[in-house]
PDB file of N, CA and C in Angstrom:
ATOM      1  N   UNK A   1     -60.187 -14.479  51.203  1.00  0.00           N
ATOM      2  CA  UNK A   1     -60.815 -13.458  50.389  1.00  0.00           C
ATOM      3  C   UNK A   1     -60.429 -13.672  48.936  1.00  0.00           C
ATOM      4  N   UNK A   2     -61.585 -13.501  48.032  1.00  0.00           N
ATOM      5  CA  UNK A   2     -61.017 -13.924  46.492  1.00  0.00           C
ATOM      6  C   UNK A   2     -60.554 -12.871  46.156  1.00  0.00           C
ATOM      7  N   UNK A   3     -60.121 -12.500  45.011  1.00  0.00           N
ATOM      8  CA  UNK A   3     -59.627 -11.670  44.232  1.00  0.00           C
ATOM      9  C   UNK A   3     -61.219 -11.051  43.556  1.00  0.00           C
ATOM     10  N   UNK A   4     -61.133  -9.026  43.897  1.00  0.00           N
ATOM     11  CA  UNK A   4     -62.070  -8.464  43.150  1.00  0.00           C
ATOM     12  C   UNK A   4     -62.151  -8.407  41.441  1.00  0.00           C
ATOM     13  N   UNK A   5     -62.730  -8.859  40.701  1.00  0.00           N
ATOM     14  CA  UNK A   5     -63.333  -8.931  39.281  1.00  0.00           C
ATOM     15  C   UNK A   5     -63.680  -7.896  38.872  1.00  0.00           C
ATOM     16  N   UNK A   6     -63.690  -7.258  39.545  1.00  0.00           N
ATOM     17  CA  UNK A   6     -63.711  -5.438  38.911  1.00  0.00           C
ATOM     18  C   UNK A   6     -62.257  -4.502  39.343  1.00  0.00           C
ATOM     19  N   UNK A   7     -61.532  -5.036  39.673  1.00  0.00           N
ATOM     20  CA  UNK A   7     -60.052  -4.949  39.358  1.00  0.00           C
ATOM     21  C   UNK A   7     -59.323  -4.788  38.011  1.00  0.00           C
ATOM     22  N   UNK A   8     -59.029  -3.693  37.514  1.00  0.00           N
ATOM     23  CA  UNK A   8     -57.860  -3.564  36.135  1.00  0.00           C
ATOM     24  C   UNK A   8     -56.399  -3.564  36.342  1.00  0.00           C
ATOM     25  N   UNK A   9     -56.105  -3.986  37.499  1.00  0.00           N
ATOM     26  CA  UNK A   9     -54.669  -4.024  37.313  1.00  0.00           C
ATOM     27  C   UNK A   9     -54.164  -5.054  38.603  1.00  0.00           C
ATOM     28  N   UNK A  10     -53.489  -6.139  37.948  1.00  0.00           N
ATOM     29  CA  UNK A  10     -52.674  -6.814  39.199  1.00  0.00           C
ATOM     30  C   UNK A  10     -52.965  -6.739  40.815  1.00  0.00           C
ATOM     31  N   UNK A  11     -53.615  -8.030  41.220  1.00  0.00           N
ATOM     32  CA  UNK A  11     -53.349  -7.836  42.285  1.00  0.00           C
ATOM     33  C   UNK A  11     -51.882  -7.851  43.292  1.00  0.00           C
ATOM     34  N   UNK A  12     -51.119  -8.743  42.761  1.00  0.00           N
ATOM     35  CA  UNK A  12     -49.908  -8.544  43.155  1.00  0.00           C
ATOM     36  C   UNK A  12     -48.368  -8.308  41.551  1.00  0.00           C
ATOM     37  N   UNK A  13     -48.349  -7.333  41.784  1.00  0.00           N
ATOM     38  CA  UNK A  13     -47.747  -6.806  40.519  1.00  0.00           C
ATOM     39  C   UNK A  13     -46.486  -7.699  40.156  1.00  0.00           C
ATOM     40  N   UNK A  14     -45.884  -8.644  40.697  1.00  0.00           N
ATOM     41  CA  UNK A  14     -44.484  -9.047  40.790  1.00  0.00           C
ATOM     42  C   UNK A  14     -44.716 -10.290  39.873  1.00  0.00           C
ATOM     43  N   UNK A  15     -46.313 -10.895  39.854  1.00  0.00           N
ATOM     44  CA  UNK A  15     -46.062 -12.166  39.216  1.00  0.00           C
ATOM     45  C   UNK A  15     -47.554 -12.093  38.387  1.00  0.00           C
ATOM     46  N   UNK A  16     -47.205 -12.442  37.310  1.00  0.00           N
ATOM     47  CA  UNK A  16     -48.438 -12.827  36.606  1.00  0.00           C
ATOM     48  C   UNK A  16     -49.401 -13.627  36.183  1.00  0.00           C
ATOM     49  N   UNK A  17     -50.808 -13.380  36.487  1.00  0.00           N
ATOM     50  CA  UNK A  17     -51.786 -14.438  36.892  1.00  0.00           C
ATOM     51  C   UNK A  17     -52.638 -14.964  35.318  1.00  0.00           C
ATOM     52  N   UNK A  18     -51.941 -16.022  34.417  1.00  0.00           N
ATOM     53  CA  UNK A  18     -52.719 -16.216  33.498  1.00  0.00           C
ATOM     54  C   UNK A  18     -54.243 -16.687  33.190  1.00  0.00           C
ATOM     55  N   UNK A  19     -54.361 -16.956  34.544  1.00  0.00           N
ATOM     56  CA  UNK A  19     -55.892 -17.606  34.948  1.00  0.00           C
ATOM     57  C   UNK A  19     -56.957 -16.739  34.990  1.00  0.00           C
ATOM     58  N   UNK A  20     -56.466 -15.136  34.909  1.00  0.00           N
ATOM     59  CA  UNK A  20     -57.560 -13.834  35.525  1.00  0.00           C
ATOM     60  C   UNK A  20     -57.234 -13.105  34.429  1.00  0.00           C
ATOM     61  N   UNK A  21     -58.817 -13.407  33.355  1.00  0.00           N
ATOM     62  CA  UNK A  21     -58.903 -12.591  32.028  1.00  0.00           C
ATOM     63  C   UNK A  21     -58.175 -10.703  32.289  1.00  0.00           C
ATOM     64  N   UNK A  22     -58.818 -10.044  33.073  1.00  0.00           N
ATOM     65  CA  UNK A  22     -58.217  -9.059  34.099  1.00  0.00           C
ATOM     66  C   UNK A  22     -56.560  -8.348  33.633  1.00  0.00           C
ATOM     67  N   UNK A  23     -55.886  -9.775  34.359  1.00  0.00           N
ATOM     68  CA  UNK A  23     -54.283  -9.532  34.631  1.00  0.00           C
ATOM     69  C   UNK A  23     -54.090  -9.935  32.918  1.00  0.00           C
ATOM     70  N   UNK A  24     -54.029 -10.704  32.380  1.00  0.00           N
ATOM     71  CA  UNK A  24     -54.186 -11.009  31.181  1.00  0.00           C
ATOM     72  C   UNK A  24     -54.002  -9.472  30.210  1.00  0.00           C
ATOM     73  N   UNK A  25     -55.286  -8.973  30.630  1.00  0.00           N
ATOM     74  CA  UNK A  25     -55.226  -7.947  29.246  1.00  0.00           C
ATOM     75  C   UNK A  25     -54.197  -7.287  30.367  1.00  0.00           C
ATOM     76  N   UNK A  26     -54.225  -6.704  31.094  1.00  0.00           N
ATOM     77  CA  UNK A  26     -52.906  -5.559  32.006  1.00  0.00           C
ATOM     78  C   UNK A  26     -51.423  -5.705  31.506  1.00  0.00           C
ATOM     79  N   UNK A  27     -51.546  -7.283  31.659  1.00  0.00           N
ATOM     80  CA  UNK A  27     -49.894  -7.549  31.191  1.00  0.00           C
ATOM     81  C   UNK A  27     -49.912  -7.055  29.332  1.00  0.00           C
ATOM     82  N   UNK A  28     -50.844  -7.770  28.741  1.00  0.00           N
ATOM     83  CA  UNK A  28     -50.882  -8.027  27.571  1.00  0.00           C
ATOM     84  C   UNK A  28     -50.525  -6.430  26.759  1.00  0.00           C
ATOM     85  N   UNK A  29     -51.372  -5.321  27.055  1.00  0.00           N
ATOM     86  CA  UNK A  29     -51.137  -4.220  27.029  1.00  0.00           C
ATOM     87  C   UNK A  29     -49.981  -3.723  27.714  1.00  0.00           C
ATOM     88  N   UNK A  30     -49.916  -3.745  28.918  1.00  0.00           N
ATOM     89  CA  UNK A  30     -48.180  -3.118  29.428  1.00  0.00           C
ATOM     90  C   UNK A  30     -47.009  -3.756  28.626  1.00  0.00           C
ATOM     91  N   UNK A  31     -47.124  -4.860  28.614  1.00  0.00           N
ATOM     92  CA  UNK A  31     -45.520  -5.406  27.786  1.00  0.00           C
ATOM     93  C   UNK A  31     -45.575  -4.720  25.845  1.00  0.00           C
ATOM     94  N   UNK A  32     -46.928  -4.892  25.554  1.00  0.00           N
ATOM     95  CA  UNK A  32     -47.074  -4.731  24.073  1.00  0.00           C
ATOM     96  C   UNK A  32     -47.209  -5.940  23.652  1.00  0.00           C
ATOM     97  N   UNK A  33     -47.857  -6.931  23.604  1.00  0.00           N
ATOM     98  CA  UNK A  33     -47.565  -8.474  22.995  1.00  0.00           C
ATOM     99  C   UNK A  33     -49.034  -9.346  23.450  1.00  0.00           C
ATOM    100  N   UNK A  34     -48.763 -10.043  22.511  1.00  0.00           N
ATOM    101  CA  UNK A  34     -50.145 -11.041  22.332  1.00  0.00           C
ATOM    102  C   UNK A  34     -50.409 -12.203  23.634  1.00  0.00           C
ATOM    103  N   UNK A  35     -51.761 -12.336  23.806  1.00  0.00           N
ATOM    104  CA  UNK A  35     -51.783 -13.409  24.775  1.00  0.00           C
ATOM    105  C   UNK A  35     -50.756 -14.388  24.512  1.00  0.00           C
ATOM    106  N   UNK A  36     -50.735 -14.898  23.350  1.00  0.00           N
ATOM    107  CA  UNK A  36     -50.199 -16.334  23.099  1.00  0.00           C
ATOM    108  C   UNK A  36     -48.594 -16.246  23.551  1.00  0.00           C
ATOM    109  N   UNK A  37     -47.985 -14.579  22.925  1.00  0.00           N
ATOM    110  CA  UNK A  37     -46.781 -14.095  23.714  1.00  0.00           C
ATOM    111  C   UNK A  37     -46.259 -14.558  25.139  1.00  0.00           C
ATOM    112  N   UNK A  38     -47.424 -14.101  25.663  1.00  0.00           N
ATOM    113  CA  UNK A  38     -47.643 -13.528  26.876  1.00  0.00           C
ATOM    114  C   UNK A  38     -47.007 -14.929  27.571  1.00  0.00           C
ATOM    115  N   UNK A  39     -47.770 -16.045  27.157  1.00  0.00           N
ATOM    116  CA  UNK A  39     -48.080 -17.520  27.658  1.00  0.00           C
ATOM    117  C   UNK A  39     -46.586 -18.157  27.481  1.00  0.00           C
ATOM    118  N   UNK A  40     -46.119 -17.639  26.300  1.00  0.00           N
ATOM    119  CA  UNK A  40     -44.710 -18.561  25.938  1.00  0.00           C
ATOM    120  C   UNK A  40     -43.592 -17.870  26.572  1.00  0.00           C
ATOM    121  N   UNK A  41     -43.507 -16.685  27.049  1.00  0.00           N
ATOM    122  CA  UNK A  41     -42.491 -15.976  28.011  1.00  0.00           C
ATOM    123  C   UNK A  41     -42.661 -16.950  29.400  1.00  0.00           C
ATOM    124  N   UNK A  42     -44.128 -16.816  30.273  1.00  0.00           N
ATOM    125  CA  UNK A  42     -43.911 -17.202  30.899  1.00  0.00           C
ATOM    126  C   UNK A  42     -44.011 -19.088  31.130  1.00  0.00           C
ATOM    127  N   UNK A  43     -43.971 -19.754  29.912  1.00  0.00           N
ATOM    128  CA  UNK A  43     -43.540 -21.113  30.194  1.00  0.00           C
ATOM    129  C   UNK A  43     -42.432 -21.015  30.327  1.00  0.00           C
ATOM    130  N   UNK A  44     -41.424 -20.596  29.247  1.00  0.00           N
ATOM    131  CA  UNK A  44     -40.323 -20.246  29.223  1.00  0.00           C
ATOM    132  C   UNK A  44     -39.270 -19.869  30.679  1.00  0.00           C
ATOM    133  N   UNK A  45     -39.886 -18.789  31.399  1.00  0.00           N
ATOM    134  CA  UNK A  45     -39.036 -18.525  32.627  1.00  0.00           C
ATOM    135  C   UNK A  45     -39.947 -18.191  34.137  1.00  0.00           C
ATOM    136  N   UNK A  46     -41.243 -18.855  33.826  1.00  0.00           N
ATOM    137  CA  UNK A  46     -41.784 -18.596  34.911  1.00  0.00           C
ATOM    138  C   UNK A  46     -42.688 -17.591  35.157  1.00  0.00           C
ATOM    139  N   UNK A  47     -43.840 -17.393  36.007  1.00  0.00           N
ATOM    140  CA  UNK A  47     -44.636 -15.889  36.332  1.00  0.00           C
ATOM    141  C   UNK A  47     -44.489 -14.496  37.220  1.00  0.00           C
ATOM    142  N   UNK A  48     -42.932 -14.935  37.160  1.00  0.00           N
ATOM    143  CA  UNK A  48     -42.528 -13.619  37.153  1.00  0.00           C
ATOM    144  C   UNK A  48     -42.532 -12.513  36.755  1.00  0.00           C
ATOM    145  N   UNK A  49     -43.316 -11.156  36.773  1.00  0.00           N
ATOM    146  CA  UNK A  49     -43.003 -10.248  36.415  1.00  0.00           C
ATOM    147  C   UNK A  49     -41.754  -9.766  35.567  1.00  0.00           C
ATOM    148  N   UNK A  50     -40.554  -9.643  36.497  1.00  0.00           N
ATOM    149  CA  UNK A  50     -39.528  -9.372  36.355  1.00  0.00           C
ATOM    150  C   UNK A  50     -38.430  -9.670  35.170  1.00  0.00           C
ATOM    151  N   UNK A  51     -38.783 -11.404  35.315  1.00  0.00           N
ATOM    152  CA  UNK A  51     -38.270 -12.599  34.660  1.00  0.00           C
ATOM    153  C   UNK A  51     -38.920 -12.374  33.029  1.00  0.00           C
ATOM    154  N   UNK A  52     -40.209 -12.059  33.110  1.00  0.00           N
ATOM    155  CA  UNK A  52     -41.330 -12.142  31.896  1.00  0.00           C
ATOM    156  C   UNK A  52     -40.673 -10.892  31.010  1.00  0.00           C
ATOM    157  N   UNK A  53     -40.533  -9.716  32.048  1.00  0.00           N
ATOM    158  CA  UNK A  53     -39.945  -8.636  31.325  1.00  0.00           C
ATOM    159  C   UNK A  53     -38.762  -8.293  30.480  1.00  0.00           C
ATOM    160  N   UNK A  54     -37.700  -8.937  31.143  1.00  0.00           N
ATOM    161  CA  UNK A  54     -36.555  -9.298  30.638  1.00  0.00           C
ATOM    162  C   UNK A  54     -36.499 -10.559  29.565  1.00  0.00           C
ATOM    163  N   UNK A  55     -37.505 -11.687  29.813  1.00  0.00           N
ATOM    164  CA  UNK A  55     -37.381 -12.433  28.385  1.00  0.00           C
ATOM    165  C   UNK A  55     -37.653 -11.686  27.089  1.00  0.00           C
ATOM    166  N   UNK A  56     -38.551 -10.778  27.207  1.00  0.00           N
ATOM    167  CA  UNK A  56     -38.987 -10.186  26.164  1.00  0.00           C
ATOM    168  C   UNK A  56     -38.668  -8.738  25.862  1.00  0.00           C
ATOM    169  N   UNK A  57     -37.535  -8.793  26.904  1.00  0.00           N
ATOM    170  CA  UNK A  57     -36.428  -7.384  26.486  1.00  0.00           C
ATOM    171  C   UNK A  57     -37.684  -6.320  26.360  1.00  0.00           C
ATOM    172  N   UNK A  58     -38.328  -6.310  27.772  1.00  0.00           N
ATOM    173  CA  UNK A  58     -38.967  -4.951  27.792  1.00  0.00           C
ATOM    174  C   UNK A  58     -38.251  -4.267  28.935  1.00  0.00           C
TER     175      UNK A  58
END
């Protein structure tokens, strides 16, 4: 089953999906920070939720 496209929020909340415009803006707005942000947290430590949150001391 794919993932619904009329979805606004995470399908699985723990890790973040940079591939799904969607999760993209969700994270982008919940953390406060720019896509490009967004992208260098998680090269940095991975698509972790958790991990993403704490790099960026949210």
């Amino acid at each position: 089953m794919s993932d619904d496209k009329r979805l606004r929020v995470p399908q699985d909340g723990s890790r973040i999906a940079m591939g799904e415009d969607y999760e993209v803006d969700y994270w982008t707005d919940a953390l406060g920070v720019s896509r490009e942000r967004l992208q260098e947290a998680i090269d940095q430590v991975g698509n972790s939720a958790e991990a993403v949150r704490e790099f960026l001391g949210k």
